[in-house]
Protein backbone atom coordinates (compact mmCIF):
# COMPACT_ATOMS: atom_id res chain seq x y z
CA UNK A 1 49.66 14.51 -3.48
CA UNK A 2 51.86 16.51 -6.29
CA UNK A 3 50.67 17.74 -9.56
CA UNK A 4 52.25 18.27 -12.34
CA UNK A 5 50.84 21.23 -13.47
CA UNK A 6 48.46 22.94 -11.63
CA UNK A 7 45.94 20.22 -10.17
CA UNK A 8 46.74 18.14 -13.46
CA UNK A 9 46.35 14.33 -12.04
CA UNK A 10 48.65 12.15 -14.07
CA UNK A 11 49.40 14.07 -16.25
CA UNK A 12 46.14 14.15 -18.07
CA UNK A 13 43.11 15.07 -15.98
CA UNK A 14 42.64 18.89 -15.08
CA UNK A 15 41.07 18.60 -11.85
CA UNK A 16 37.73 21.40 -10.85
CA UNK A 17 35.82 21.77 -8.19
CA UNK A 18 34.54 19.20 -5.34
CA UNK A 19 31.26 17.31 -6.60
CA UNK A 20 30.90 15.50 -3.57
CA UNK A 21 32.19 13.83 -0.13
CA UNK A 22 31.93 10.77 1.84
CA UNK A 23 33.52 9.01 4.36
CA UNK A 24 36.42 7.73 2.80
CA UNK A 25 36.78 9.34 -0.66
CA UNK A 26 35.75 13.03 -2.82
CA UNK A 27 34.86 13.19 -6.08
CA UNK A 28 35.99 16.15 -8.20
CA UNK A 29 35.08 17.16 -11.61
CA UNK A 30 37.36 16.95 -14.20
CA UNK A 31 38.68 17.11 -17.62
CA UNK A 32 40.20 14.15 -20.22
CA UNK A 33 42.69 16.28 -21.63
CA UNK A 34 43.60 13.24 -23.99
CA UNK A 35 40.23 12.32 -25.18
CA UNK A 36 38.73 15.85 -24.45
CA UNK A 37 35.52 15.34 -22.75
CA UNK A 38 34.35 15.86 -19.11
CA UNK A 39 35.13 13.15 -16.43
CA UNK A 40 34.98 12.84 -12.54
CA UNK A 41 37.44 11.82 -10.61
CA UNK A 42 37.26 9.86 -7.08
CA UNK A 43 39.92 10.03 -4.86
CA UNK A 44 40.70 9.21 -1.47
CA UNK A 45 40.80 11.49 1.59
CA UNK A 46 44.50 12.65 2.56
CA UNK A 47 45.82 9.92 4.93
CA UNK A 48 43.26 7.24 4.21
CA UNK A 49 45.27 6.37 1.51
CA UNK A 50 48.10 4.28 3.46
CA UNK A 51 46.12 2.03 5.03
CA UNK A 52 46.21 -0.90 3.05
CA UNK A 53 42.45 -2.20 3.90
CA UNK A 54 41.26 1.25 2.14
CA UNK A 55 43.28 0.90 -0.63
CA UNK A 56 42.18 -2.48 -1.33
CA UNK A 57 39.18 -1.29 -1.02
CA UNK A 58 39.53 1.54 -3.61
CA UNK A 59 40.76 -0.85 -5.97
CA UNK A 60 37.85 -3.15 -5.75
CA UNK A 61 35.69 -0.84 -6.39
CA UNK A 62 37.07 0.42 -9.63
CA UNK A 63 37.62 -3.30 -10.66
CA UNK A 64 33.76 -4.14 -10.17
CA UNK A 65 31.93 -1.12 -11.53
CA UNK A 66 34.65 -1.25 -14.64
CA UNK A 67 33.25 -4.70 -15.07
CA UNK A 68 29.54 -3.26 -15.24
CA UNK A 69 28.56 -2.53 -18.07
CA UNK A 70 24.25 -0.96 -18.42
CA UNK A 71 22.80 2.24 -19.64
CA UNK A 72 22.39 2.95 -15.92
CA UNK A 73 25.44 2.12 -14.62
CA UNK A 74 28.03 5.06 -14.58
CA UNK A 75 30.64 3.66 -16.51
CA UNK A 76 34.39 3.57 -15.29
CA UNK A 77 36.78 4.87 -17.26
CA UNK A 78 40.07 4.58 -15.89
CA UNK A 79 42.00 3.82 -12.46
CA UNK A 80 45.77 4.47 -11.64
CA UNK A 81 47.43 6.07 -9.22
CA UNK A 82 49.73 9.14 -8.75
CA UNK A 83 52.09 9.68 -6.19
CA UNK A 84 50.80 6.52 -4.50
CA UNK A 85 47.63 7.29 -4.46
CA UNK A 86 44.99 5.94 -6.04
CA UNK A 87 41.83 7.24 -8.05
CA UNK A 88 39.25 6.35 -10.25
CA UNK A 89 37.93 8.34 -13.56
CA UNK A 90 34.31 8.25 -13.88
CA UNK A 91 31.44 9.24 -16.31
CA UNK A 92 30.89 12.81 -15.73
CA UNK A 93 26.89 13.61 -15.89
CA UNK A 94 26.22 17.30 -15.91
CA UNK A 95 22.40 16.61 -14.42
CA UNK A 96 21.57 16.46 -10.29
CA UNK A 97 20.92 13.37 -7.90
CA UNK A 98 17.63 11.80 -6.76
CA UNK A 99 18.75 13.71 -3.39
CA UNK A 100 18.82 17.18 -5.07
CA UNK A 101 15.36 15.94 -6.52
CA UNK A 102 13.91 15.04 -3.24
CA UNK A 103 14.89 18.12 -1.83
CA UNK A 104 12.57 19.82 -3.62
CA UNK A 105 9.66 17.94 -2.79
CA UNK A 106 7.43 14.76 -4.11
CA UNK A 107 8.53 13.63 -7.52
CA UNK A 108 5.76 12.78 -10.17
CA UNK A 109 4.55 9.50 -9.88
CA UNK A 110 5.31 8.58 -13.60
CA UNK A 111 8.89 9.77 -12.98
CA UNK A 112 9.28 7.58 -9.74
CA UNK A 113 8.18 4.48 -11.48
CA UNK A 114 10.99 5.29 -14.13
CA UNK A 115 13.51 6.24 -11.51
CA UNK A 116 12.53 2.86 -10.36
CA UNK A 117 12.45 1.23 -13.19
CA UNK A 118 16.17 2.60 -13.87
CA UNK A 119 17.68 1.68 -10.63
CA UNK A 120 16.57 -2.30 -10.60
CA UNK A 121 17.84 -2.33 -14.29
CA UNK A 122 21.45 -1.83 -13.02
CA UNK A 123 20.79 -3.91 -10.03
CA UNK A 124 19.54 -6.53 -11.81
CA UNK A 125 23.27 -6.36 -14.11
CA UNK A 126 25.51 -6.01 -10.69
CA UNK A 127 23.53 -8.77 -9.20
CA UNK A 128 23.77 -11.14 -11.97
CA UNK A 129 27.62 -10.30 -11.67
CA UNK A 130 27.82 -11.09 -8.37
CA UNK A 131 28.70 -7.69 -7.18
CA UNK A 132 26.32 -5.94 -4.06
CA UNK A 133 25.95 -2.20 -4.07
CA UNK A 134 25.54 -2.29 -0.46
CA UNK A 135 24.88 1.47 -0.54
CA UNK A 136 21.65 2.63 -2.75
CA UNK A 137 20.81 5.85 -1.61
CA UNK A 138 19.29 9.24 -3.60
CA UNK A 139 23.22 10.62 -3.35
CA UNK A 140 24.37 7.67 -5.66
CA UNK A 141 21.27 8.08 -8.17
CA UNK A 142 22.64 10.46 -10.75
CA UNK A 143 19.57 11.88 -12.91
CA UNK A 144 20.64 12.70 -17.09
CA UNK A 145 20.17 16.29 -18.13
CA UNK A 146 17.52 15.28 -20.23
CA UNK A 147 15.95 14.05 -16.56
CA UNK A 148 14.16 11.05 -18.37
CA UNK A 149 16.79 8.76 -16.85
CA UNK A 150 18.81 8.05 -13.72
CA UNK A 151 22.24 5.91 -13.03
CA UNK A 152 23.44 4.25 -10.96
CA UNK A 153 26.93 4.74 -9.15
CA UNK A 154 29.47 4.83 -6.41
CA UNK A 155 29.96 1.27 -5.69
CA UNK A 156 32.91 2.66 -3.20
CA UNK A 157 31.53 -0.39 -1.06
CA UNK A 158 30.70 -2.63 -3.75
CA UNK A 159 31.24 -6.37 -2.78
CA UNK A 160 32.02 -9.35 -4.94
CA UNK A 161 31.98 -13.11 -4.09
CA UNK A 162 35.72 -13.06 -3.89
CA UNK A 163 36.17 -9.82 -1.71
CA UNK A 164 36.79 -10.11 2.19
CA UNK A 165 34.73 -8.09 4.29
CA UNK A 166 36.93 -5.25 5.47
CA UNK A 167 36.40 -5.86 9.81
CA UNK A 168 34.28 -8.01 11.14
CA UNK A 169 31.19 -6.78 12.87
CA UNK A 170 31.90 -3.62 11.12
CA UNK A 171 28.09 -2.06 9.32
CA UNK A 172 29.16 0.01 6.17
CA UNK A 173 26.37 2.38 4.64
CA UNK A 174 24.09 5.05 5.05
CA UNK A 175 22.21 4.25 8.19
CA UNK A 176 18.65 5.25 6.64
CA UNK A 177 18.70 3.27 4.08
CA UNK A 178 19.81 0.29 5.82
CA UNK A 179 17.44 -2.93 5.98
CA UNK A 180 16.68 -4.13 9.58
CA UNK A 181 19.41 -7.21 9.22
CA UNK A 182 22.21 -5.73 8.04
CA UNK A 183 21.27 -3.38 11.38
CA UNK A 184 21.18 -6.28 13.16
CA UNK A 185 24.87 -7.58 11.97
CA UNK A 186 23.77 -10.09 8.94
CA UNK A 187 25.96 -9.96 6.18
CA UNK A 188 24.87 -8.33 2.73
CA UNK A 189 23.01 -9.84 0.56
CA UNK A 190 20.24 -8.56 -2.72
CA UNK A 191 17.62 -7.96 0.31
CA UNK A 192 19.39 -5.57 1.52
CA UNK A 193 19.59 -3.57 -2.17
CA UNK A 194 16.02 -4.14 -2.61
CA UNK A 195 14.95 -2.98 0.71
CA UNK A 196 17.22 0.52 0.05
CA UNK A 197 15.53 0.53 -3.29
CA UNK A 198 11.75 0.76 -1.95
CA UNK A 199 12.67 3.21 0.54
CA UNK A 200 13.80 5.59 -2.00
CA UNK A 201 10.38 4.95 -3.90
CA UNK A 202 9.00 5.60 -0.56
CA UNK A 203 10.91 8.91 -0.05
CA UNK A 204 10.09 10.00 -3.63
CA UNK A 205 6.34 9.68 -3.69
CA UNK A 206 6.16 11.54 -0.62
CA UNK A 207 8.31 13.97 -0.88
CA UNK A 208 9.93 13.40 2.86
CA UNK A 209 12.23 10.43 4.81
CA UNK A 210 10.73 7.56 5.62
CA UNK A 211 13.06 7.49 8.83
CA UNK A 212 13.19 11.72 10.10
CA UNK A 213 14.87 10.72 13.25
CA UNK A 214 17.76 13.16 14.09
CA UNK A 215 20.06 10.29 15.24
CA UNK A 216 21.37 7.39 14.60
CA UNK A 217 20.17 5.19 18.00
CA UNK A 218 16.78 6.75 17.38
CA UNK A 219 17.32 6.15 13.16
CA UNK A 220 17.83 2.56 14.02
CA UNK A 221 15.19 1.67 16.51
CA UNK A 222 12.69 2.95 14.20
CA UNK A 223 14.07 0.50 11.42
CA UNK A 224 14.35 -2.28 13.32
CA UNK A 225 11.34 -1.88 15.35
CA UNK A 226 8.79 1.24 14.47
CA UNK A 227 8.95 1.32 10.40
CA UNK A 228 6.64 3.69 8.97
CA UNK A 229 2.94 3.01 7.91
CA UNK A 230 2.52 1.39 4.29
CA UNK A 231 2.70 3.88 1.22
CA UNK A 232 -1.20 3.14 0.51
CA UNK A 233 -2.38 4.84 3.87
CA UNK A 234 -0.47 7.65 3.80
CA UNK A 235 -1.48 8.72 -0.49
CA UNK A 236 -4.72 6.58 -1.76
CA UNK A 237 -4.02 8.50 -4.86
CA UNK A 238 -1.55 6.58 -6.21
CA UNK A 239 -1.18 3.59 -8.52
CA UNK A 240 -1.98 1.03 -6.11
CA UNK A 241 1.05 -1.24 -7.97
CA UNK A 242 3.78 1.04 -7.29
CA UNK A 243 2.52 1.42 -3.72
CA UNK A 244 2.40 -2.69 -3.14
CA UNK A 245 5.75 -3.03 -4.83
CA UNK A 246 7.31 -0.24 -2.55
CA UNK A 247 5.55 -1.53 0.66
CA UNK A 248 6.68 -5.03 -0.01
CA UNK A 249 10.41 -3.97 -1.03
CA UNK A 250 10.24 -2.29 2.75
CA UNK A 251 9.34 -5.83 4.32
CA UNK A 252 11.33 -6.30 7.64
CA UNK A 253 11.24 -9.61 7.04
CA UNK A 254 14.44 -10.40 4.19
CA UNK A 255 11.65 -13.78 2.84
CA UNK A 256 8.56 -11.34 2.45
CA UNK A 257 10.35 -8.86 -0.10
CA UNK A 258 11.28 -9.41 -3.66
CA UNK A 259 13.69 -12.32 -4.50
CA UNK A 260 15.25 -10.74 -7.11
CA UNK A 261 15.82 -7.28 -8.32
CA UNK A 262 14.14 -8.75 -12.03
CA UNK A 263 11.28 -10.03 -10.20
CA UNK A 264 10.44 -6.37 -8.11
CA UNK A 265 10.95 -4.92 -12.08
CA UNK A 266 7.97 -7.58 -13.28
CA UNK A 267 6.03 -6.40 -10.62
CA UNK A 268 6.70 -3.18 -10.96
CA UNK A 269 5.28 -3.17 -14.86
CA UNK A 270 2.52 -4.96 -13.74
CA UNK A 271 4.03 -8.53 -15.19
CA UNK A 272 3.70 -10.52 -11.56
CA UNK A 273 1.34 -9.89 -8.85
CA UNK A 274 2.32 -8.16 -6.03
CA UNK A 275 1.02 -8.74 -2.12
CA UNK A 276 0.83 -5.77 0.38
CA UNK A 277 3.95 -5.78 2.79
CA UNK A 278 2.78 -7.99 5.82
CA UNK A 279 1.67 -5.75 9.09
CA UNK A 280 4.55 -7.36 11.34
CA UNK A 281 5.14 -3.57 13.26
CA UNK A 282 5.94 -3.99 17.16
CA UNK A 283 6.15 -2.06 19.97
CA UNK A 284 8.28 1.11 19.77
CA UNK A 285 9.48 1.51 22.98
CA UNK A 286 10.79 -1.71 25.28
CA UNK A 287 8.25 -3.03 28.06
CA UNK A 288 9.58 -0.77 31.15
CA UNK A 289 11.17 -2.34 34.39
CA UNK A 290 9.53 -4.20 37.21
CA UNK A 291 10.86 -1.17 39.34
CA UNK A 292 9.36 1.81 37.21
CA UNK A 293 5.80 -0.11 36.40
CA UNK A 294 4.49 -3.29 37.42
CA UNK A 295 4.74 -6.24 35.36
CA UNK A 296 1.23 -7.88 34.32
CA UNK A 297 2.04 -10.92 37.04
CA UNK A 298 2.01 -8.08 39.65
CA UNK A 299 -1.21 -6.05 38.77
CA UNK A 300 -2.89 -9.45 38.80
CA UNK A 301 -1.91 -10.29 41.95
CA UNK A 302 -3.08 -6.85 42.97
CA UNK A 303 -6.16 -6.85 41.34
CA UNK A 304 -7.16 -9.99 42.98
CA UNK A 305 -6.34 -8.78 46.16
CA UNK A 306 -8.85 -6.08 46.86
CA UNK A 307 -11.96 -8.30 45.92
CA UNK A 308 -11.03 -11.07 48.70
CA UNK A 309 -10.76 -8.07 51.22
CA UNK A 310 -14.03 -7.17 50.25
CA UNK A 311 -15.91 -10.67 50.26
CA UNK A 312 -14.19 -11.55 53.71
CA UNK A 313 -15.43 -8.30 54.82
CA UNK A 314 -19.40 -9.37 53.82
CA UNK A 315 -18.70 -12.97 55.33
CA UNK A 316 -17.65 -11.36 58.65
CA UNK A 317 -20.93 -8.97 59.10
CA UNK A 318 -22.97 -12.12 58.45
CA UNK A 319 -21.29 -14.28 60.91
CA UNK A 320 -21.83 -11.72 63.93
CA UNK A 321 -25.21 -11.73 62.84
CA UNK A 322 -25.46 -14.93 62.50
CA UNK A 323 -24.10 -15.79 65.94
CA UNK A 324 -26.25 -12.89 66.95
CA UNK A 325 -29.48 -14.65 65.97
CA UNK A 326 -28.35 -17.98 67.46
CA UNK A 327 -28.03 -17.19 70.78
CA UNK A 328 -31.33 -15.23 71.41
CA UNK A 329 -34.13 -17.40 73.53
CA UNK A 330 -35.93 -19.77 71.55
CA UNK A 331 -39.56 -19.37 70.74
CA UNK A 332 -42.24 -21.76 68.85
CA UNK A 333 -43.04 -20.41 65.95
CA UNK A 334 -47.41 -19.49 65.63
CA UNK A 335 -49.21 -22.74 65.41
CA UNK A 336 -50.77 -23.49 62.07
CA UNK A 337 -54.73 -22.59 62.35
CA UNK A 338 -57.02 -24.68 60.21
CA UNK A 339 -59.12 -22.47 57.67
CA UNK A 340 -61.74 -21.05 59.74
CA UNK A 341 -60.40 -20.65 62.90
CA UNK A 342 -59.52 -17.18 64.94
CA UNK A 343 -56.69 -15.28 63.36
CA UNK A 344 -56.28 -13.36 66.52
CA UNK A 345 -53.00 -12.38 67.24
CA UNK A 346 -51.62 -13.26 70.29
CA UNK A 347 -50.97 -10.66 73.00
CA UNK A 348 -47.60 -9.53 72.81
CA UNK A 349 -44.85 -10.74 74.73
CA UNK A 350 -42.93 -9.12 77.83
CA UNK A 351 -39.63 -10.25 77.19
CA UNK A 352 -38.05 -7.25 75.99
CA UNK A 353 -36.08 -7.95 72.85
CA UNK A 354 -32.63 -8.42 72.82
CA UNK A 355 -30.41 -5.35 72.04
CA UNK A 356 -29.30 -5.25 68.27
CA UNK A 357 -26.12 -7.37 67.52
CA UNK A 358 -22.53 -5.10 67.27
CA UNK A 359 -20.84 -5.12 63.95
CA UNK A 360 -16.82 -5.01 64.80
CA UNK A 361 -14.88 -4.18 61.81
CA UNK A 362 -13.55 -6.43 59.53
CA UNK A 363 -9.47 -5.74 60.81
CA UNK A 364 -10.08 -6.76 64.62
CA UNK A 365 -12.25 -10.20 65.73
CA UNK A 366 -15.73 -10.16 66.17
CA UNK A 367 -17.03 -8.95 69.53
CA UNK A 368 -18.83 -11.73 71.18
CA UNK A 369 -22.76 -11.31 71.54
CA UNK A 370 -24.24 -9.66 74.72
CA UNK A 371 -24.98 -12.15 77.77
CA UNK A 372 -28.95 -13.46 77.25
CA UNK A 373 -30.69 -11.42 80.21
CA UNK A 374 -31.97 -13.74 82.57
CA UNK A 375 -35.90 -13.16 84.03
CA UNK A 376 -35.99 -12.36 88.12
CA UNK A 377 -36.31 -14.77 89.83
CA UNK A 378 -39.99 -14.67 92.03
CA UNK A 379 -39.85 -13.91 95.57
CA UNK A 380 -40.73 -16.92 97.62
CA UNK A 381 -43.94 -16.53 98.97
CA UNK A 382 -44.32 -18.33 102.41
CA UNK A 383 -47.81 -17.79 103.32
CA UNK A 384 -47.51 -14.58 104.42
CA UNK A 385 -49.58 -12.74 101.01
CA UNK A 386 -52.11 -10.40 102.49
CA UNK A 387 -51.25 -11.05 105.92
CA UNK A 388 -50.25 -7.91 108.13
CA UNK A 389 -47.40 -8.32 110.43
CA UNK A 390 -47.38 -11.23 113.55
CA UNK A 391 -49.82 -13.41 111.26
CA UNK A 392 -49.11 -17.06 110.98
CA UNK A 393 -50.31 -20.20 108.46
CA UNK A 394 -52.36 -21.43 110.90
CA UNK A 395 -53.72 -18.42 112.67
């Protein structure tokens, strides 16, 4: 891009220092030579500039926030191009950015409700409009130097009813402050402004992200599956209002957050009641696979295992003793005595009991019980008892 002058852009804006950079454009501050008065100007990054989706782009952003008009709205001053390139003039605010503000810790309370306060103001104006930020973040919160205000601005992704999306499938933002179904690939909507908006009020009152992860897979499983505990557990200090508004702007569920950026205001003031965000956290981490841990179908079948091991076990020790029992000789059992009668007890018996039964174990068959011992069998005596030798029957 050529000047004329040294960094004069179009002949009329003295171009300073770098303010800021994103992904597609910087902004630089400036000075209205014509109208004498401070400015900033947005331009696009050196070869972005001749693709024609980014361009279109460029120009619908200066077209929608010129069309905003709000105290918290930076205003748009001009747009043109030089040397076929195009830029925007902006509002120039000499004060820092909810970022800067964050960065040095929690902000007071009564200045988060009116940086909240603030923010839903211009929503509520670009909304009614028809015009999505799609990217509220600290960075685009621009605090006055009297710091008892904030606007709104870079709507460098700003959407209107009438714009194209610029690729299909494609996610634009900052991934932190991203609601869970734009992550998921559902198109933009005031959800998605109002969820951005309550975790900056989360951010603020504590003083740290809501989402520290170090990168972006780990950024968005936490979003879409491990969000972080409400705003009333982790300070009971606060106003419990501005914690149930924030909490219920953070909703994963689009239907369970505000349904309009004037309604979260109401609420905000106190005007409409406001319900605690729902408790709909899941699982952070994915159930593992069969082959690294065994499903619940699995350890149940396993479980069950080991106690029909066991009983089978029991029933096979009582059978051999059962069968045991069985085939030992049978014996009357003691006659019942009338009352009065001799309790003697019978003389023992000589059959020598039978040895105990063997327990096998429960893995090979049962041994079968020892053979019943039968008694000798009495010599036959034919006559001869007390007789010597050469006596007869009949001698």
């Amino acid at each position: 891009m050529t000047m004329s002058g040294p960094d004069v852009l179009a002949g009329r804006y003295e171009l300073g220092g770098v303010l800021g950079r994103g992904g597609m454009a910087e902004v630089r501050e400036a000075f209205d030579t014509l109208l004498h008065r401070p400015v900033a100007v947005k331009m696009l990054h050196p070869g972005l500039d001749d693709t024609a989706d980014n361009r279109r782009r460029f120009e619908q952003e200066a077209r929608s926030a010129a069309g905003l008009e709000h105290p918290n709205i930076v205003a748009v001053h001009d747009f043109g191009e030089h040397d076929g390139s195009p830029f925007i003039v902006m509002e120039r605010l000499p004060g820092d950015t909810v970022a800067d503000e964050l960065a040095r810790g929690p902000m007071p309370v009564a200045q988060v409700r009116s940086m909240l306060d603030d923010v839903l103001g211009a929503l509520s104006v670009a909304h009614r409009a028809g015009v999505l930020h799609r990217d509220v973040k600290p960075g685009n919160i621009l605090v006055s130097a009297t710091r008892d205000s904030v606007k709104v601005g870079d709507f460098g992704i700003a959407k209107t009813a009438d714009c194209a999306a610029t690729r299909t499938g494609q996610i634009i933002g900052t991934m932190c402050y991203m609601s869970p179904e734009r992550l998921a690939g559902a198109p933009a909507s005031v959800a998605d402004d109002l969820y951005a908006v309550g975790v900056i009020g989360y951010e603020a009152v504590l003083g740290r992200r809501a989402f520290p992860q170090d990168n972006p897979a780990a950024v968005a499983h936490a979003i879409l599956h491990a969000p972080p505990p409400p705003l009333g557990v982790c300070r009971t200090d606060i106003d419990p209002v501005l914690a149930g508004v924030i909490d219920r702007a953070m909703a994963r569920v689009p239907e369970q957050r505000f349904g309009s950026a004037e309604q979260m205001r109401a609420a905000l003031a106190g005007r409409l009641p406001v319900a605690a965000r729902p408790q709909t956290r899941v699982l952070p981490m994915p159930v593992p696979p069969p082959t690294a841990y065994p499903g619940p179908a699995a350890a149940a079948r396993r479980d069950t295992r080991r106690p029909l091991l066991v009983l089978a076990a029991i029933a096979s020790v009582f059978l051999v003793a059962g069968l045991a029992l069985a085939l030992q000789p049978f014996s009357s059992p003691e006659p019942i005595r009338p009352i009065g009668t001799s309790t003697a007890v019978p003389p023992p018996s000589t059959t020598p009991p039978p040895p105990p039964p063997v327990v096998q174990p429960v893995e090979s068959a049962p041994a079968a019980p020892p053979a019943e011992r039968k008694p000798d069998k009495p010599k036959k005596n034919n006559g001869n008892d007390d007789k010597g030798p050469g006596k007869g029957r009949g001698d």
